[in-house]
Protein backbone atom coordinates (compact mmCIF):
# COMPACT_ATOMS: atom_id res chain seq x y z
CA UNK A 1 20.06 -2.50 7.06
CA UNK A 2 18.20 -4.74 4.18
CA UNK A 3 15.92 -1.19 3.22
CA UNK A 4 18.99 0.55 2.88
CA UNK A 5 20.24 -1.63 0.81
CA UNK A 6 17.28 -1.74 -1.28
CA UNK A 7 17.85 2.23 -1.93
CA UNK A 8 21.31 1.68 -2.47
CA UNK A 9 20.97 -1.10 -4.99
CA UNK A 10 18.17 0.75 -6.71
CA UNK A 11 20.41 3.89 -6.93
CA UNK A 12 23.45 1.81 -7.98
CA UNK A 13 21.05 0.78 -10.89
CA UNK A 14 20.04 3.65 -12.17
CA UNK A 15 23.80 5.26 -11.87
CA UNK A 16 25.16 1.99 -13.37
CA UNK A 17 23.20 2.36 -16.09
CA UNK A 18 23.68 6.25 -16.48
CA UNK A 19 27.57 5.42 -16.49
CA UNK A 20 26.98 3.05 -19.40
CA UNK A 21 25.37 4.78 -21.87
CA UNK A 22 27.80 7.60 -21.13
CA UNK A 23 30.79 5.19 -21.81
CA UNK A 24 28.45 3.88 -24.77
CA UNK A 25 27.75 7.19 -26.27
CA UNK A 26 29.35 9.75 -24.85
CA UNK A 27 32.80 9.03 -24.74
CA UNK A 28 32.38 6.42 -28.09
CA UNK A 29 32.75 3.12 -25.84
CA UNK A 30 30.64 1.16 -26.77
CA UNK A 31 32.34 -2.50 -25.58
CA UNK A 32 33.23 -0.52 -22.19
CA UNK A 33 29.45 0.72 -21.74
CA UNK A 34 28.59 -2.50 -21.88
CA UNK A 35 31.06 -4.19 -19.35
CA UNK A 36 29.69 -1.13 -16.94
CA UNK A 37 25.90 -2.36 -17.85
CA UNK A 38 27.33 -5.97 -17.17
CA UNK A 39 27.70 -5.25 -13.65
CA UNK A 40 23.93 -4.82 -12.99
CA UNK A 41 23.44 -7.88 -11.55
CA UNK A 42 26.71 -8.24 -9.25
CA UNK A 43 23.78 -5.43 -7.12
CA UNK A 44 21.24 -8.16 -6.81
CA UNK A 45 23.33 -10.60 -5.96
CA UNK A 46 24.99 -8.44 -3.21
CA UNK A 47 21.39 -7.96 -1.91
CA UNK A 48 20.16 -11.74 -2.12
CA UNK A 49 23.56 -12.66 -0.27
CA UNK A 50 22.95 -9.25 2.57
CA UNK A 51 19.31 -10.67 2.73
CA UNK A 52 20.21 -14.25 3.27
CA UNK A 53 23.03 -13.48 5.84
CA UNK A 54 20.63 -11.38 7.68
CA UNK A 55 17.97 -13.98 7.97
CA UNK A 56 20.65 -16.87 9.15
CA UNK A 57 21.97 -14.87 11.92
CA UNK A 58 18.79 -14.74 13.42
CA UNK A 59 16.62 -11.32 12.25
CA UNK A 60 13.04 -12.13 12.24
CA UNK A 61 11.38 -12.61 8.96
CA UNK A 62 9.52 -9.44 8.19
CA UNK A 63 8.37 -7.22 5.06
CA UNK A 64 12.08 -5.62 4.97
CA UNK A 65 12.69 -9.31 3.41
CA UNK A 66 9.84 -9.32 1.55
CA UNK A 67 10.42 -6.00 -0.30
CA UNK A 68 14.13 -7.54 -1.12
CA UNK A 69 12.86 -10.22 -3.04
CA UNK A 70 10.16 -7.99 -4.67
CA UNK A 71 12.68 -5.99 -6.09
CA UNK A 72 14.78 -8.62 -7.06
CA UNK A 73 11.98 -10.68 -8.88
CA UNK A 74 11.19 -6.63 -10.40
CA UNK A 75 14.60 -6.91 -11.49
CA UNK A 76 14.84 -10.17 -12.89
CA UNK A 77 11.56 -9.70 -14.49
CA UNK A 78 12.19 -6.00 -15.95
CA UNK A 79 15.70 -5.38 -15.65
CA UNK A 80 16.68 -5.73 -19.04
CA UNK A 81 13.56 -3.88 -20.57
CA UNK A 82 14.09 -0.90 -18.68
CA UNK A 83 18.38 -1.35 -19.71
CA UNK A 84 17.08 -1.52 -23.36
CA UNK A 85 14.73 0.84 -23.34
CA UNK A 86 17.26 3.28 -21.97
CA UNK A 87 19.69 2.51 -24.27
CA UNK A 88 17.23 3.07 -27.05
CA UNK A 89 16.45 6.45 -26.15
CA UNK A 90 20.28 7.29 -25.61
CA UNK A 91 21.17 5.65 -28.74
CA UNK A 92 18.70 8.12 -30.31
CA UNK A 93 19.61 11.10 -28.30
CA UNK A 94 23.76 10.73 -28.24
CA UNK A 95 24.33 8.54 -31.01
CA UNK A 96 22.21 9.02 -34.53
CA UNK A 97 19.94 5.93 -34.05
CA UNK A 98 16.50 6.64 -35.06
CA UNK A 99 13.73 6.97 -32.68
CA UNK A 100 12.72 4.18 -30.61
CA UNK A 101 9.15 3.24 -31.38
CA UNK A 102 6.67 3.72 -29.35
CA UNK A 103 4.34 1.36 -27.53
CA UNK A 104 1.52 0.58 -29.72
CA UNK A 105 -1.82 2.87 -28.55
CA UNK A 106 -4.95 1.42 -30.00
CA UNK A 107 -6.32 -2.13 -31.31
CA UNK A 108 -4.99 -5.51 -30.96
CA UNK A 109 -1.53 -4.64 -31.22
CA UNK A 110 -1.88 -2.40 -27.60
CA UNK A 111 -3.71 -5.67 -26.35
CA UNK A 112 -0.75 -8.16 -27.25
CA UNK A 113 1.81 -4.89 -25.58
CA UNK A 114 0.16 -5.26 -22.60
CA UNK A 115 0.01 -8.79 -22.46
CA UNK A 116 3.89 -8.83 -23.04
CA UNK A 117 3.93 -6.86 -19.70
CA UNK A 118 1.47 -8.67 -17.55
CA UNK A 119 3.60 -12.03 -18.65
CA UNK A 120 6.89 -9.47 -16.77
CA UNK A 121 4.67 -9.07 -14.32
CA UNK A 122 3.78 -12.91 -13.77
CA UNK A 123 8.15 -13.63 -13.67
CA UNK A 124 8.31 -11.05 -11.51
CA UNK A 125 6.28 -12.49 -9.12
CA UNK A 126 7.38 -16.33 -9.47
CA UNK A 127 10.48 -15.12 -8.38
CA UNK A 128 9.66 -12.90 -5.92
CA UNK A 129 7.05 -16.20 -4.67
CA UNK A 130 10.00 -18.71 -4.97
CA UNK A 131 12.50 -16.22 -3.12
CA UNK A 132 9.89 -15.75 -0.90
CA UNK A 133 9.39 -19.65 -0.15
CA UNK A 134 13.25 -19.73 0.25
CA UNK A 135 13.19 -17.72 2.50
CA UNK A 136 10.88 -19.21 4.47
CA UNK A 137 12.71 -23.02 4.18
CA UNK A 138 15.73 -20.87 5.31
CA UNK A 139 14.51 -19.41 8.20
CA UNK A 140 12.67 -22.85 9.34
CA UNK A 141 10.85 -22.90 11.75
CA UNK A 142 11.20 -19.19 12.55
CA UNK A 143 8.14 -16.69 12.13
CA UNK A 144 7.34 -16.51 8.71
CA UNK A 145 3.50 -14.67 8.66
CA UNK A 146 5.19 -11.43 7.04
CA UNK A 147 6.84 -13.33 3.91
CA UNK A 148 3.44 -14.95 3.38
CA UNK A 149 1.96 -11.41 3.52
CA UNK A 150 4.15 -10.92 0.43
CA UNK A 151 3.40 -14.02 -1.37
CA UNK A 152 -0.06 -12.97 -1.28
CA UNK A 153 0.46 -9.33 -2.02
CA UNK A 154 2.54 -10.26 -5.42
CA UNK A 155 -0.52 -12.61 -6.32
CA UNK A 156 -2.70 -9.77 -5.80
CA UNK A 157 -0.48 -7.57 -8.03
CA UNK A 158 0.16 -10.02 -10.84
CA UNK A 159 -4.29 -10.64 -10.90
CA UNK A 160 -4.62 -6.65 -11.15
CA UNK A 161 -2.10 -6.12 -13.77
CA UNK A 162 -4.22 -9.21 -15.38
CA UNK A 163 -7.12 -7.15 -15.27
CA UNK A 164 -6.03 -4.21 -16.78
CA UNK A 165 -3.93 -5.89 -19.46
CA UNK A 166 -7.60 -7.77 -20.30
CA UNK A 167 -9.38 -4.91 -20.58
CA UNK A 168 -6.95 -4.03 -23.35
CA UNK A 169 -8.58 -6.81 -25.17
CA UNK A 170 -11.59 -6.54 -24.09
CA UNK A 171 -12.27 -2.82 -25.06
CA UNK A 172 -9.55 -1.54 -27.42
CA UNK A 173 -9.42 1.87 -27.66
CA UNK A 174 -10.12 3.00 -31.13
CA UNK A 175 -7.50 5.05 -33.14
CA UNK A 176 -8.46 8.49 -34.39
CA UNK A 177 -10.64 8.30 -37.37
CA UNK A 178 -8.45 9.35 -40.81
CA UNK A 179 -5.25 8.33 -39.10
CA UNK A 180 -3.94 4.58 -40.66
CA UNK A 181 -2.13 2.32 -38.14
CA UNK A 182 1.29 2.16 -39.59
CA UNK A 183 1.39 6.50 -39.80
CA UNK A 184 0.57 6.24 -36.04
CA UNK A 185 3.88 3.23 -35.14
CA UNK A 186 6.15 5.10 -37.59
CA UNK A 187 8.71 6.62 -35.70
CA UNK A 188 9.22 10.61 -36.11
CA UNK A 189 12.42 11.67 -37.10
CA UNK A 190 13.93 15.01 -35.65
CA UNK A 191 15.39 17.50 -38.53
């Protein structure tokens, strides 16, 4: 029942958010939209709750639970980037904004990008860890092994994103010769 509900939350978040930009900028509600994008969390908290009723009533700890609190530390941690960089691209799309810039590709300034993201990735899996930990108080003295699986598999993930956001700094790719930096963050504008 929890993996279900993991799909269904995860589809409820993408159709949430589809709803609200169409409220937003397709049918010129903007305060509406937002009241739809609003209800985002009211899905996590649904899950936590299925998750934590599931556990007390005597289901045996295992990755199903894990997962849950993966993708609600991915949500906590990313949520709102992925909202606003939705409603960027809609904005520009269905309602005249300009384009959203783009990520930064080369030099210091792709090195501090990344960095932004590992530091998602490190919230993400604090609260995926602390859920985790909860979980395991909750249950007592229950089998835990799988939850610690998951502890240790978010570590894992949050020291390879490290690594890759590092190499970032470490070698920076170098921007095409003749092209300056600000011609390569300037947003293009459709005509």
């Amino acid at each position: 029942m929890v993996v279900t509900l993991i799909v269904v939350c995860e589809v409820g978040f993408w159709v949430l958010l589809a709803a609200g930009l169409v409220l937003r900028y397709g049918c010129r509600m903007p305060r509406t939209g937002a009241a739809v994008l609003l209800l985002e969390p009211l899905l996590e908290l649904v899950l936590l709750t299925v998750t934590a009723i599931d556990l007390r009533t005597g289901a045996t700890a295992d990755g199903k639970h894990g997962l849950a609190a993966v993708y609600l530390g991915y949500t906590v941690a990313y949520g709102h980037y992925t909202i606003r960089w939705a409603d960027g691209h809609a904005a520009h799309r269905f309602g005249g904004a300009p384009r959203p810039v783009k990520p930064p590709r080369h030099g210091l300034a792709r090195a501090r990008h990344e960095g932004k993201l590992w530091l998602r990735t490190v919230a993400m899996g604090a609260v995926a860890a602390g859920l985790l930990e909860l979980a395991a108080w909750y249950v007592g003295d229950g089998d835990t092994a799988a939850l610690r699986e998951w502890q240790l598999t978010m570590a894992r993930l949050v020291a390879v994103h490290g690594v890759i956001a590092l190499s970032y700094l470490l070698w920076p790719k170098k921007a095409p010769a003749g092209e300056p930096e600000a011609a390569r963050r300037r947003p293009k504008v459709l005509r």
